[in-house]
N, C-alpha and C. Protein backbone atom coordinates (compact mmCIF):
# COMPACT_ATOMS: atom_id res chain seq x y z
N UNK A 1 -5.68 -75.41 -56.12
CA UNK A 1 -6.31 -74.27 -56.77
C UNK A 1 -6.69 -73.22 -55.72
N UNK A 2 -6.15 -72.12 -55.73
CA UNK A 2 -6.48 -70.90 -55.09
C UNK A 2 -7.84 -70.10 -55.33
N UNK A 3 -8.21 -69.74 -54.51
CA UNK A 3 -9.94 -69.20 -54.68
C UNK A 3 -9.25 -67.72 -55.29
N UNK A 4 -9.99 -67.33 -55.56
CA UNK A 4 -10.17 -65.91 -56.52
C UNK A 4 -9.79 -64.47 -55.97
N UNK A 5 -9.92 -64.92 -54.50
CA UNK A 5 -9.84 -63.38 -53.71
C UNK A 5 -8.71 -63.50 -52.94
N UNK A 6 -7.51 -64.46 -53.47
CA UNK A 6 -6.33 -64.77 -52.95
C UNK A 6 -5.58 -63.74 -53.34
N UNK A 7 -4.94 -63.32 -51.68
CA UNK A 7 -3.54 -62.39 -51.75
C UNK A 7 -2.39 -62.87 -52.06
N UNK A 8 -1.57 -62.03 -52.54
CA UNK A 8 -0.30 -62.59 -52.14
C UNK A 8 0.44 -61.63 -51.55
N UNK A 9 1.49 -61.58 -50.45
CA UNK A 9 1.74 -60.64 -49.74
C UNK A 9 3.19 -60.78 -49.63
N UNK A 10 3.89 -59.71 -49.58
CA UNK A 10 5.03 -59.91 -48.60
C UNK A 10 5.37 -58.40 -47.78
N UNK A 11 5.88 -58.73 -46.92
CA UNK A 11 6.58 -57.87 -45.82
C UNK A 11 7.85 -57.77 -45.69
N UNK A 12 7.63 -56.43 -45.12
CA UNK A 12 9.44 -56.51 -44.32
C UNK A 12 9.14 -55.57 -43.20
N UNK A 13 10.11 -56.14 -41.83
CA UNK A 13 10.17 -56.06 -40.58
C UNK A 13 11.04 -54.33 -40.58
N UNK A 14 10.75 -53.38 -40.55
CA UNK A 14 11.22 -52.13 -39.99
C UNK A 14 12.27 -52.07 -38.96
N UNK A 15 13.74 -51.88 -39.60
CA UNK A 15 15.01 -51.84 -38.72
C UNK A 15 14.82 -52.80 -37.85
N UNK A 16 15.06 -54.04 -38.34
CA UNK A 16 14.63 -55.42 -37.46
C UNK A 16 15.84 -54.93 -36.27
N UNK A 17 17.17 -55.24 -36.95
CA UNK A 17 18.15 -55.51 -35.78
C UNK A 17 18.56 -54.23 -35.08
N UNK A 18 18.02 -53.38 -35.39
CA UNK A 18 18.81 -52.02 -34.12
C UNK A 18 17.42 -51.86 -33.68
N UNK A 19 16.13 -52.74 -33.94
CA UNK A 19 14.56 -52.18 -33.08
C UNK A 19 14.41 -53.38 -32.03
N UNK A 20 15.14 -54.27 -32.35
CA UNK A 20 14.69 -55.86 -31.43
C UNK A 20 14.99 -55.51 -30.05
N UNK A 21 14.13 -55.81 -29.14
CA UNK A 21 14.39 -54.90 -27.86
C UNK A 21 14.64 -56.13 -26.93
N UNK A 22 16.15 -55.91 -26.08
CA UNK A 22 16.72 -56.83 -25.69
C UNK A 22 16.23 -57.63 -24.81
N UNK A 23 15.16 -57.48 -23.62
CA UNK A 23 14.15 -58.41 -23.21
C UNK A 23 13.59 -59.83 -24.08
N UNK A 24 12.91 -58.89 -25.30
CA UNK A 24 12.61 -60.10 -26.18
C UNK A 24 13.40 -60.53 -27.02
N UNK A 25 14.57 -60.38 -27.65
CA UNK A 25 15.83 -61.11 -27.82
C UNK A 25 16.19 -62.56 -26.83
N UNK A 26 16.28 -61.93 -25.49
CA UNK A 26 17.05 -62.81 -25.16
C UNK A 26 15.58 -63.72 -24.36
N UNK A 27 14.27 -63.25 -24.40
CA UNK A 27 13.59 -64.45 -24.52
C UNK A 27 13.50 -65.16 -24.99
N UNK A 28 13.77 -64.81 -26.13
CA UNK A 28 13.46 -65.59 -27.46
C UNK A 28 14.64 -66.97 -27.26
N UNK A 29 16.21 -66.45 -27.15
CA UNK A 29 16.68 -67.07 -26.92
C UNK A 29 17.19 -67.88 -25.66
N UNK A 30 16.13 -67.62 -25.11
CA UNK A 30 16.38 -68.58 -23.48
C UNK A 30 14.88 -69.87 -24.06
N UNK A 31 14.40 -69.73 -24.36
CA UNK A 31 13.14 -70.11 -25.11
C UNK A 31 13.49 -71.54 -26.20
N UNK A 32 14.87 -71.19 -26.97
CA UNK A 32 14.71 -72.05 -27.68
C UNK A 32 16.18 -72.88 -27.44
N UNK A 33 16.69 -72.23 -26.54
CA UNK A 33 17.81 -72.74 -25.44
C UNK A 33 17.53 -73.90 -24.62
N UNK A 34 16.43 -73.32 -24.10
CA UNK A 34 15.66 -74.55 -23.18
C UNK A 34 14.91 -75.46 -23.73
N UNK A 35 14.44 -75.71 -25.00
CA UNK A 35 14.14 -76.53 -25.69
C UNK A 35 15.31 -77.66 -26.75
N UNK A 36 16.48 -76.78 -26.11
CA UNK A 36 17.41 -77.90 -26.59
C UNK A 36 17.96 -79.01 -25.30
N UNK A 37 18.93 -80.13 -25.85
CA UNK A 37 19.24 -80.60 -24.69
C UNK A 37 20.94 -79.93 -23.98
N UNK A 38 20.87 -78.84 -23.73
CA UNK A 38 22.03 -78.22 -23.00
C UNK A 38 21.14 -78.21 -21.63
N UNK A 39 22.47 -77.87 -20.77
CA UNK A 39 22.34 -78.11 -19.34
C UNK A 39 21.83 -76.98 -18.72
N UNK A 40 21.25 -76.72 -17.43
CA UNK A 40 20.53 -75.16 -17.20
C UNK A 40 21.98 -74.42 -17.13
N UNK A 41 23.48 -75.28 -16.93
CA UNK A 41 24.81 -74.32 -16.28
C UNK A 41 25.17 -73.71 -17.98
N UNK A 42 24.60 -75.08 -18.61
CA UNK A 42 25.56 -73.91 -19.81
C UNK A 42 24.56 -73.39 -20.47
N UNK A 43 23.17 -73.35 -20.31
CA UNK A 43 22.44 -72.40 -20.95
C UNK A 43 22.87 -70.65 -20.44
N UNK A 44 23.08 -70.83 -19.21
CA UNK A 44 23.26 -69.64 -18.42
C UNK A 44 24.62 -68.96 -18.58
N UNK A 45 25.58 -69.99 -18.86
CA UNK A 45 26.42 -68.98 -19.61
C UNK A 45 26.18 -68.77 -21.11
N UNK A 46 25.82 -68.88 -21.70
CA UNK A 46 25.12 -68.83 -23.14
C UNK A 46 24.54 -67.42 -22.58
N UNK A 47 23.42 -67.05 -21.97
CA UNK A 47 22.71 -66.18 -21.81
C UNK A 47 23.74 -65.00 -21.05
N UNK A 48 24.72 -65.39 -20.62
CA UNK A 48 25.51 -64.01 -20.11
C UNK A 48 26.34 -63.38 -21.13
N UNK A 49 27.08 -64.76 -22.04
CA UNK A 49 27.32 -63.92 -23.45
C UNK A 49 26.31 -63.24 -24.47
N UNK A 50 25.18 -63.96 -24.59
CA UNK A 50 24.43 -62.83 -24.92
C UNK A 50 23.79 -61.43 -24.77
N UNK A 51 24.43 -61.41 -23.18
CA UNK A 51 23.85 -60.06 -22.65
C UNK A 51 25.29 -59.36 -22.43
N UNK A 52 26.32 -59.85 -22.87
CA UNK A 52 27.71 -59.26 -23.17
C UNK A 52 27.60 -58.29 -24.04
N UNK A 53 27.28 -59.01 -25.71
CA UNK A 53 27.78 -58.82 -26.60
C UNK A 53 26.48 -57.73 -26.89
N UNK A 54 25.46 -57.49 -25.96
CA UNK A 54 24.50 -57.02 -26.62
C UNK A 54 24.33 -55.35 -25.82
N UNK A 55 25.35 -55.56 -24.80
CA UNK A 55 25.38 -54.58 -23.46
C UNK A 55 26.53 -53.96 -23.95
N UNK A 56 27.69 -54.36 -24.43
CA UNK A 56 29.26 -53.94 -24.60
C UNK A 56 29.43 -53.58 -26.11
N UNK A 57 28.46 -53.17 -26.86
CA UNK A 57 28.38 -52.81 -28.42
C UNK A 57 28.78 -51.47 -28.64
N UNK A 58 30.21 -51.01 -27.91
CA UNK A 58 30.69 -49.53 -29.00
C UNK A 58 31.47 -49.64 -29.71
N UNK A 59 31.08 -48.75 -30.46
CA UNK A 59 31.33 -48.34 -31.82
C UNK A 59 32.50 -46.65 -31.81
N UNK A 60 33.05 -46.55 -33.04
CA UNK A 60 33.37 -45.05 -33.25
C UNK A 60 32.93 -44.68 -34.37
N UNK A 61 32.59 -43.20 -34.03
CA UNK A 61 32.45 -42.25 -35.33
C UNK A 61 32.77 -41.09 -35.25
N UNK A 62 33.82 -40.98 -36.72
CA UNK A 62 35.10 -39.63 -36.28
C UNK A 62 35.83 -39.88 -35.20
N UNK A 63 35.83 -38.67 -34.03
CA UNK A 63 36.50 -39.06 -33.09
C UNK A 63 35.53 -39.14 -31.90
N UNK A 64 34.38 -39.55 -32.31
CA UNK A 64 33.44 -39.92 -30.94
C UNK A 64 33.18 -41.31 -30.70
N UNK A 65 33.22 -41.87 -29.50
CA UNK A 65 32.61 -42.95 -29.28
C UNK A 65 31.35 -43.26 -28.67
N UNK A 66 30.45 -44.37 -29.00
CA UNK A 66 29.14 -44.42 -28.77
C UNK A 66 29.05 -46.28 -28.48
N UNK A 67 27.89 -46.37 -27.27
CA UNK A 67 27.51 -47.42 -26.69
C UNK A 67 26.12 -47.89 -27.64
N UNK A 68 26.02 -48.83 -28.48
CA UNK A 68 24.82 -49.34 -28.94
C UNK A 68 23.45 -49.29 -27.55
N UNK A 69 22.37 -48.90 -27.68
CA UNK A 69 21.83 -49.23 -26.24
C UNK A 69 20.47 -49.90 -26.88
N UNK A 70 20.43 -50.33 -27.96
CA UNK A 70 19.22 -50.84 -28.47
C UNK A 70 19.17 -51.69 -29.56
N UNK A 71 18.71 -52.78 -29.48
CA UNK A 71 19.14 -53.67 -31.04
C UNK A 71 20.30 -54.54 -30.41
N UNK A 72 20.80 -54.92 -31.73
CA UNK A 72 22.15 -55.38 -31.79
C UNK A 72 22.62 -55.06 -33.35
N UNK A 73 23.65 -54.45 -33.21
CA UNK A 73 24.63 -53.95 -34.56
C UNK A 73 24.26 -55.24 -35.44
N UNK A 74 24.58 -54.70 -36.49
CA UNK A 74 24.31 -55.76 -37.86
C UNK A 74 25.74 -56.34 -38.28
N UNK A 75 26.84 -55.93 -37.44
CA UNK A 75 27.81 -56.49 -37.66
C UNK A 75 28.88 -57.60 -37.04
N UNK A 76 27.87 -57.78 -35.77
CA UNK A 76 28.29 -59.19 -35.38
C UNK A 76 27.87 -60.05 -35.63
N UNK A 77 28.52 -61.26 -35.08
CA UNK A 77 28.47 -62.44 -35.18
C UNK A 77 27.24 -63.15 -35.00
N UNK A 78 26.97 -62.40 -34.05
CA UNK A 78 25.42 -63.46 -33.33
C UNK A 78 24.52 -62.68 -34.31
N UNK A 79 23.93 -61.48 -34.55
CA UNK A 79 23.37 -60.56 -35.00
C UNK A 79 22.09 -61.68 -36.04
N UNK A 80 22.71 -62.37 -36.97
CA UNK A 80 22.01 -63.20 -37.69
C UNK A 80 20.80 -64.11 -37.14
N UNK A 81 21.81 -64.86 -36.53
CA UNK A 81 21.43 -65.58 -35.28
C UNK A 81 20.06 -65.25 -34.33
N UNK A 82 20.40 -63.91 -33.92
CA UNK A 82 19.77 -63.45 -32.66
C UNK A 82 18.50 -63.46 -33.22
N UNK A 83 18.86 -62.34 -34.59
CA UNK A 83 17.48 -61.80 -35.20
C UNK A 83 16.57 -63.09 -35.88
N UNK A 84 17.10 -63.92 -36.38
CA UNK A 84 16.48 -65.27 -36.24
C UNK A 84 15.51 -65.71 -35.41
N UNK A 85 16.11 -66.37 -34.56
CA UNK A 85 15.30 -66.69 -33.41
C UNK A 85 14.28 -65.58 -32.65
N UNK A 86 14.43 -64.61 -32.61
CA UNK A 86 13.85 -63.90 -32.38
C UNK A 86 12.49 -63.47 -33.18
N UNK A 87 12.51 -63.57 -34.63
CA UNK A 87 11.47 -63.29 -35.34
C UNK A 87 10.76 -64.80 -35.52
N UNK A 88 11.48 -66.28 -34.95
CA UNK A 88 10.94 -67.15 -35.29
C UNK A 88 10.10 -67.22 -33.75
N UNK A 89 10.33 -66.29 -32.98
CA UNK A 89 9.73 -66.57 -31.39
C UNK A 89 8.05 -65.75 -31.76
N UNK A 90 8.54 -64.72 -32.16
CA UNK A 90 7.46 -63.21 -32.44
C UNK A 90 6.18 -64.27 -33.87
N UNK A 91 7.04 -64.37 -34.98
CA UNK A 91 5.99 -65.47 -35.55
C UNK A 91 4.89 -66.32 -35.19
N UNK A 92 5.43 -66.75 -34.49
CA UNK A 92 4.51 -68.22 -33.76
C UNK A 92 4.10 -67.59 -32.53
N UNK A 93 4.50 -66.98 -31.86
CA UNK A 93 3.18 -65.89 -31.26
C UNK A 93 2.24 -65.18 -32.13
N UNK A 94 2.32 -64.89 -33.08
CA UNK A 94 1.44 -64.16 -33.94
C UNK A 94 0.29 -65.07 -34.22
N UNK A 95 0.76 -65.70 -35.31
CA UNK A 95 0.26 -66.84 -36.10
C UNK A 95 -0.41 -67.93 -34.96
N UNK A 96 -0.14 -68.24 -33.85
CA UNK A 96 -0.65 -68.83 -33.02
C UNK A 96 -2.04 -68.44 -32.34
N UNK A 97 -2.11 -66.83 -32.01
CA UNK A 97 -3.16 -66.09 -31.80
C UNK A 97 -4.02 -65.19 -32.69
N UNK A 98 -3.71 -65.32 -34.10
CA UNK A 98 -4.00 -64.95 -34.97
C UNK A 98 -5.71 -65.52 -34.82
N UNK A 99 -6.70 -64.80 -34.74
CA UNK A 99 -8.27 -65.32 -35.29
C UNK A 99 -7.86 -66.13 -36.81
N UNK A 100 -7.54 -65.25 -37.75
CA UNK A 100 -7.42 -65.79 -39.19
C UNK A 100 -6.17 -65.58 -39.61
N UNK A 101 -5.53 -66.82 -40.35
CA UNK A 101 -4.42 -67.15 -40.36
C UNK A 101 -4.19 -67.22 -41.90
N UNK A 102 -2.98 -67.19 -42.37
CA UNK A 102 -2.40 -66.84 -44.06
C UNK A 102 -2.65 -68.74 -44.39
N UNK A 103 -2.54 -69.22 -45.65
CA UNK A 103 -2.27 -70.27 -46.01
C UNK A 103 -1.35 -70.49 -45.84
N UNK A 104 0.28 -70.13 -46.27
CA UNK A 104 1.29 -70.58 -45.84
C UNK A 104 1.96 -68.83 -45.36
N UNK A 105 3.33 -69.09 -44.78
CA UNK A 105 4.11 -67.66 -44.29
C UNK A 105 5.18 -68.37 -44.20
N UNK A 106 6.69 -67.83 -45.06
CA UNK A 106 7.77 -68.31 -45.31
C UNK A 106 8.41 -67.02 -44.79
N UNK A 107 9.73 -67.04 -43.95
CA UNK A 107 10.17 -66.11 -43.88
C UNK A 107 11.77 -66.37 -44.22
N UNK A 108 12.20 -65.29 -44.28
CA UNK A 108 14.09 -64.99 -44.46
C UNK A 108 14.74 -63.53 -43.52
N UNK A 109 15.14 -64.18 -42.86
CA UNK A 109 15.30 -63.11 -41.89
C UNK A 109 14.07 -62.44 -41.44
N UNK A 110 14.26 -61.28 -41.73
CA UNK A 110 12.82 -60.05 -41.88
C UNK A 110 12.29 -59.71 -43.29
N UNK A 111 12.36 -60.90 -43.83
CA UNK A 111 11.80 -60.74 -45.46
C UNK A 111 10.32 -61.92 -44.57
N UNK A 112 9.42 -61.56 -45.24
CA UNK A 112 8.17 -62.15 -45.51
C UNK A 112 7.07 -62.48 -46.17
N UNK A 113 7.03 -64.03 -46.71
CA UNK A 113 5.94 -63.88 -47.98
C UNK A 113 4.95 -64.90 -47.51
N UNK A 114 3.39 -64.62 -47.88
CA UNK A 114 2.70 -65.55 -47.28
C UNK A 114 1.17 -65.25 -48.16
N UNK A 115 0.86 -66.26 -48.18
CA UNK A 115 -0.67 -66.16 -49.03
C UNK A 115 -1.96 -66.03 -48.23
N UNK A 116 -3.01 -64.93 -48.49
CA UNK A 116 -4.33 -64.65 -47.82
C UNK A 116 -5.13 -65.16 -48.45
N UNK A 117 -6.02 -65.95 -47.93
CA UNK A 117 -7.71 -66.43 -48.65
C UNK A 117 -8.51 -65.97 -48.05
N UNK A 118 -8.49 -65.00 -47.28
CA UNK A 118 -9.33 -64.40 -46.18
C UNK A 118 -10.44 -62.87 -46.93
N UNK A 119 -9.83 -62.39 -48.04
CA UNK A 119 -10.45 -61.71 -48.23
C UNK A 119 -9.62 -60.42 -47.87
N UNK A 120 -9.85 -58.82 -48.27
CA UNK A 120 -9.30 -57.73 -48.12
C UNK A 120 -9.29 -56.88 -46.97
N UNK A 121 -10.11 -57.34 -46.28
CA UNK A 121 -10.42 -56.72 -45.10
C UNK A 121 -10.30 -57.24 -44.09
N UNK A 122 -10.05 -58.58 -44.12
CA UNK A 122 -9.28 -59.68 -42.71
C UNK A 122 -8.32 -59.65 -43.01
N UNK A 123 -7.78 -59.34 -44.42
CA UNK A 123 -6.18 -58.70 -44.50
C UNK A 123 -5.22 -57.74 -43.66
N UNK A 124 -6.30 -56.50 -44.04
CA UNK A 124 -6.18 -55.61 -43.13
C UNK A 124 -5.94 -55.51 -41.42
N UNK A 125 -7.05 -56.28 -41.06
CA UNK A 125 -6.80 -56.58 -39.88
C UNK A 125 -5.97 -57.24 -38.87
N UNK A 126 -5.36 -58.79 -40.32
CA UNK A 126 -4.13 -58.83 -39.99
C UNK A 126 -2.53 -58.34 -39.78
N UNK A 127 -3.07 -57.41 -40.81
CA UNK A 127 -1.55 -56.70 -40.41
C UNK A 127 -1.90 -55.34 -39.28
N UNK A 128 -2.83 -55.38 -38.75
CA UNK A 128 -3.10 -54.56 -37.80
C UNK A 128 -2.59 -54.48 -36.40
N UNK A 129 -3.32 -56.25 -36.50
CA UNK A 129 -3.00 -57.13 -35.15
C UNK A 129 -1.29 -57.24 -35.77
N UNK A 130 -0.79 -57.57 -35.98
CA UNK A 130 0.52 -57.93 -36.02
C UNK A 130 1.54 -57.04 -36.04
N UNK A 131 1.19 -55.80 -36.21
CA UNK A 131 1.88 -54.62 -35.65
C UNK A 131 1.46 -54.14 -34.18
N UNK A 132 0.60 -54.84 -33.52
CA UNK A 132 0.42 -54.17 -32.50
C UNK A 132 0.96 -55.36 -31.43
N UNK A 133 1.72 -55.90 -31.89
CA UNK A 133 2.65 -56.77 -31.04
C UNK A 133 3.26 -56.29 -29.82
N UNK A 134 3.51 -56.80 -28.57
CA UNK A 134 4.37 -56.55 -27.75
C UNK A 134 5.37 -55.77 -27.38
N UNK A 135 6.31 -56.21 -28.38
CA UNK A 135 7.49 -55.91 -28.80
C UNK A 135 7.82 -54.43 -29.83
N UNK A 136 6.66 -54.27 -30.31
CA UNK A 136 6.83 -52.99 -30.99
C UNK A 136 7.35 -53.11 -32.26
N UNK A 137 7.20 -54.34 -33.18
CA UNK A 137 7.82 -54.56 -34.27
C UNK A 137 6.85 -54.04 -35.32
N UNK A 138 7.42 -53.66 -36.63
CA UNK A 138 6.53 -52.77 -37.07
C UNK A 138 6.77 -53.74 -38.85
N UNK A 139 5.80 -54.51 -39.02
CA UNK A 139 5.74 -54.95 -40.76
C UNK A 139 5.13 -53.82 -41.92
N UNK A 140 6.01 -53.48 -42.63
CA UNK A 140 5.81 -52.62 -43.36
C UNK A 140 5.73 -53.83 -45.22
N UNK A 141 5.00 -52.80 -45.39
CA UNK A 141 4.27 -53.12 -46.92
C UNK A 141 4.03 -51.90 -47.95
N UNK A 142 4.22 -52.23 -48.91
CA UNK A 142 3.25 -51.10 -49.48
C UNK A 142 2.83 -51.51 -50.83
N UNK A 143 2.24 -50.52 -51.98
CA UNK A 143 1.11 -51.07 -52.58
C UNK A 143 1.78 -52.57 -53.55
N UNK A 144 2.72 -52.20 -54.29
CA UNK A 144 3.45 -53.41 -54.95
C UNK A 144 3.70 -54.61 -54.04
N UNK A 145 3.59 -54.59 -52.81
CA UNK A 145 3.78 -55.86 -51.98
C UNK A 145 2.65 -56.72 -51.27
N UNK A 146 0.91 -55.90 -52.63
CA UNK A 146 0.32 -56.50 -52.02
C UNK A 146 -0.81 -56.74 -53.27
N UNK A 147 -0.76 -58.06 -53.65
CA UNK A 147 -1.55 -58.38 -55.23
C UNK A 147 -2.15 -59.73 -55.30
N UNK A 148 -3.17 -59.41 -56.12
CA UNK A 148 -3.92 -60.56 -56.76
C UNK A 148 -2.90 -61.33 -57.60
N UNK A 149 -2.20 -60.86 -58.44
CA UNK A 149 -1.15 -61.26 -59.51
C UNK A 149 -0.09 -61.72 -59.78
N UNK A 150 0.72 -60.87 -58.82
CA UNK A 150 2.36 -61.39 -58.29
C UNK A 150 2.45 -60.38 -57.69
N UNK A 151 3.94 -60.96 -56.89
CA UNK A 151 4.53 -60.29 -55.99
C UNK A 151 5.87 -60.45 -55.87
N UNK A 152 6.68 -59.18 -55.58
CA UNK A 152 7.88 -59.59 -55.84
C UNK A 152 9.18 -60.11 -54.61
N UNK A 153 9.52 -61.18 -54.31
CA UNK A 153 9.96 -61.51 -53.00
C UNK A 153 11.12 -61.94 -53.02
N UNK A 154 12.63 -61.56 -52.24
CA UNK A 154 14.29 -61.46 -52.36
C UNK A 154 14.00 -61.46 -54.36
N UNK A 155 14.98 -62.44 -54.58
CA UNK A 155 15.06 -62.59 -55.78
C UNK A 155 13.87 -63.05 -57.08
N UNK A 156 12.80 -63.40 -56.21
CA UNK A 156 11.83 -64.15 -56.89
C UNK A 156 10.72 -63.53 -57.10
N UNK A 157 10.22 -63.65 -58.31
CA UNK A 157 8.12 -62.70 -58.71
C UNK A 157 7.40 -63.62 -58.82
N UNK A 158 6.68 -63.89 -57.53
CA UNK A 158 5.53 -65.20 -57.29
C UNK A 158 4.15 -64.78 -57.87
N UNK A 159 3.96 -65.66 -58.89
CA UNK A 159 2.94 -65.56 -60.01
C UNK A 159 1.48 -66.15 -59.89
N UNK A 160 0.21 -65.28 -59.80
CA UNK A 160 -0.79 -66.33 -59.28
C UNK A 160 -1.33 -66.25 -60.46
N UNK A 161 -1.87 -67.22 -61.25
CA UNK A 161 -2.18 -67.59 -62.85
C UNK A 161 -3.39 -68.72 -62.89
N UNK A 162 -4.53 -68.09 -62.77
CA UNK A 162 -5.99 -69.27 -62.92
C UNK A 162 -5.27 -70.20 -61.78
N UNK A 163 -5.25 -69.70 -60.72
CA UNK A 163 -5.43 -70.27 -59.29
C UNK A 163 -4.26 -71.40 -58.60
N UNK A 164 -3.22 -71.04 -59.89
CA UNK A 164 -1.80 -71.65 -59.26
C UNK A 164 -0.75 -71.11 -59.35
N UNK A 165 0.53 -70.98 -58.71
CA UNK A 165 1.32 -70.11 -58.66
C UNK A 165 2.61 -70.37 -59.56
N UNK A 166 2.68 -69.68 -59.93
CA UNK A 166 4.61 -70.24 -61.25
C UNK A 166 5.49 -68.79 -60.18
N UNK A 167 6.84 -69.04 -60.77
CA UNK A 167 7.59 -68.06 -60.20
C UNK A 167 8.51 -67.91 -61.48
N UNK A 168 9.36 -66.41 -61.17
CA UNK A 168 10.01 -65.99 -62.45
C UNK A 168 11.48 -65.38 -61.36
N UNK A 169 11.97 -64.96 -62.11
CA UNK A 169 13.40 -64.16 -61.66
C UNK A 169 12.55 -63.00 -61.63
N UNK A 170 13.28 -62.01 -60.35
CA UNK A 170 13.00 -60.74 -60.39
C UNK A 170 14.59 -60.20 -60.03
N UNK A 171 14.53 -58.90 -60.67
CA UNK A 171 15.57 -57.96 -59.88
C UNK A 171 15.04 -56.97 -59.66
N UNK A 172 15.55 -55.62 -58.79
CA UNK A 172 15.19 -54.54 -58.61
C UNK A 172 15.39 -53.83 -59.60
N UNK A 173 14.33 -52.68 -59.46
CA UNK A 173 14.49 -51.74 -60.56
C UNK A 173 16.24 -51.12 -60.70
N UNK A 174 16.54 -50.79 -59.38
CA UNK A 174 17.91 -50.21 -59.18
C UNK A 174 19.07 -50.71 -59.59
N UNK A 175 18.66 -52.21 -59.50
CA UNK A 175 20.33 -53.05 -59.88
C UNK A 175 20.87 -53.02 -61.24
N UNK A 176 21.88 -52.53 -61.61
CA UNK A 176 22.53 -51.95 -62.70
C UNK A 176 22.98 -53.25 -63.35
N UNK A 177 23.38 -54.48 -62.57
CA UNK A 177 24.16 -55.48 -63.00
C UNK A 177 25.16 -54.86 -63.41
N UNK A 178 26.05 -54.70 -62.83
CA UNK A 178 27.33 -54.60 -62.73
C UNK A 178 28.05 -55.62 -62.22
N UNK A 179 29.16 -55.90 -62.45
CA UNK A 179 30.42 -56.82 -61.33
C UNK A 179 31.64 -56.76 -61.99
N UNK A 180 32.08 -57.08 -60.77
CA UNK A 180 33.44 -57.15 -60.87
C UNK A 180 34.59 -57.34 -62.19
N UNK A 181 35.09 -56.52 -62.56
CA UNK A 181 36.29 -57.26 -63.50
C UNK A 181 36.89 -58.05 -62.92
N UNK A 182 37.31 -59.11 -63.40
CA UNK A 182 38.32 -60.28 -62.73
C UNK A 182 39.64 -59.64 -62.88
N UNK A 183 40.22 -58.68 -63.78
CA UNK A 183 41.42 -58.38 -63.21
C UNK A 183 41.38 -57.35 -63.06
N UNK A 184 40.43 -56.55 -62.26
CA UNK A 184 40.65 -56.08 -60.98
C UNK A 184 41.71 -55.82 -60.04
N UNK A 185 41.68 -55.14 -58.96
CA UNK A 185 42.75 -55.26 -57.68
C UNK A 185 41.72 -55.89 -56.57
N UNK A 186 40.55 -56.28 -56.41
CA UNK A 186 39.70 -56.46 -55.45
C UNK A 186 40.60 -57.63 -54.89
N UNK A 187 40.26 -58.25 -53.57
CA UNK A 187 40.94 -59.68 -52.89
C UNK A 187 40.08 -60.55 -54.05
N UNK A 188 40.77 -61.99 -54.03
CA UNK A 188 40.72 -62.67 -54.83
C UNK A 188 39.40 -63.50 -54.33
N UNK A 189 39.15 -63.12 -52.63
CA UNK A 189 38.07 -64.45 -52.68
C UNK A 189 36.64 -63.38 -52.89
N UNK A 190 37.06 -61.99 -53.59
CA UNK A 190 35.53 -61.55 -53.52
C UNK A 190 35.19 -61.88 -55.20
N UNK A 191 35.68 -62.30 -55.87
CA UNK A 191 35.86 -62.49 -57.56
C UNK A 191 35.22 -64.25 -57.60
N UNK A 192 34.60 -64.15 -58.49
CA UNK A 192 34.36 -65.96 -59.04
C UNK A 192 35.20 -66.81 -59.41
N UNK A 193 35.10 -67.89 -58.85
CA UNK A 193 35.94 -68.75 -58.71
C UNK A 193 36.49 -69.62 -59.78
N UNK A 194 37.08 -68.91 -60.87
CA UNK A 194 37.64 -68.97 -62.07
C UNK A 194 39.48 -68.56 -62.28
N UNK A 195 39.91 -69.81 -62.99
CA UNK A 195 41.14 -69.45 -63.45
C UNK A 195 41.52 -69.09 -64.91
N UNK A 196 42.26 -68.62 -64.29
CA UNK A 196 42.45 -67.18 -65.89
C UNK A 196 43.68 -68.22 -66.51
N UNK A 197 43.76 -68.20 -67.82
CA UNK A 197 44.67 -69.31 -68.72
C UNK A 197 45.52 -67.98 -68.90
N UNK A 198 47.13 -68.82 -68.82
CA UNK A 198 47.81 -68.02 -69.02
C UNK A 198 48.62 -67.92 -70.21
N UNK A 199 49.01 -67.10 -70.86
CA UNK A 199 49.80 -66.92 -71.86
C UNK A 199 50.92 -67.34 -72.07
């Protein structure tokens, strides 16, 4: 049972992957490198491809070309990865030095949902302190992402109801529900995985 002056919150991380600043990237990932059992030789090449792929990021547009010099593009490989570990490094620094701490904090990528019993004004303060991070990461909110009632988080509207939580389907206001015709011209593996009876 949840006390009465329970938040429910969620966040999202402000241009996570072109703001992650490559110092703390690749702390992050020397960090949880070294907490595995790889060797210091192949951690270190591990860490030179990461400062490859994160140093050698051009791109074109029109007929100009341009050097990524900040972040990492959202279209590689590691990109997932990186930003991962990276927000799971920045987390547990937070939450570790946090005075007052959420009941629980679930994250997805740079999606974030987590429950306050602290009251409205140690709320505040938490997201104060937690923008004034190191790193310069910036959690943005605004008024719908922050309720006694529900809240709406990726696909899900987390419901607080006489002091326990139910959940419902949510979609965005924007999503039209639309998809695909199956006979279409799209490639076949972007269509559901259905066979059409033939005549």
């Amino acid at each position: 049972n949840l006390p009465p002056e329970t938040l429910l919150v969620t966040w999202d991380v402000k241009s996570l992957y072109t703001n992650i600043p490559e110092n703390g990237g690749s702390e992050a990932c020397r960090h949880y490198l070294n907490g595995s059992r790889r060797s210091i030789h192949v951690i270190e090449i591990i860490m030179k491809f990461i400062s490859l792929i994160l140093n050698c990021n051009n791109f074109s547009f029109g007929n100009a070309y341009f050097l990524q010099r900040s972040g990492t593009a959202m279209g590689t490989r590691m990109a997932p990865s990186y930003a991962n570990l990276f927000m799971g490094f920045l987390e547990t620094e937070l939450l570790n030095s946090s005075p007052e701490k959420p009941l629980v904090w679930y994250r997805y990528i740079d999606d974030v949902f987590f429950i306050w019993t602290h009251g409205k004004d140690k709320y505040l303060e938490f997201l104060r302190f937690c923008n004034n991070n190191r790193y310069g990461m910036i959690f943005e909110t605004n008024e719908d992402s922050v309720s006694t009632t529900s809240v709406p988080f990726l696909d899900v509207r987390v419901i607080l109801q006489n002091g326990k939580l139910h959940t419902d389907l949510y979609s965005k206001p924007t999503d039209k529900f639309q998809y695909l015709n199956f006979l279409s011209c799209h490639p076949y593996h972007q269509k559901a995985n259905l066979k059409l009876d033939k005549p």
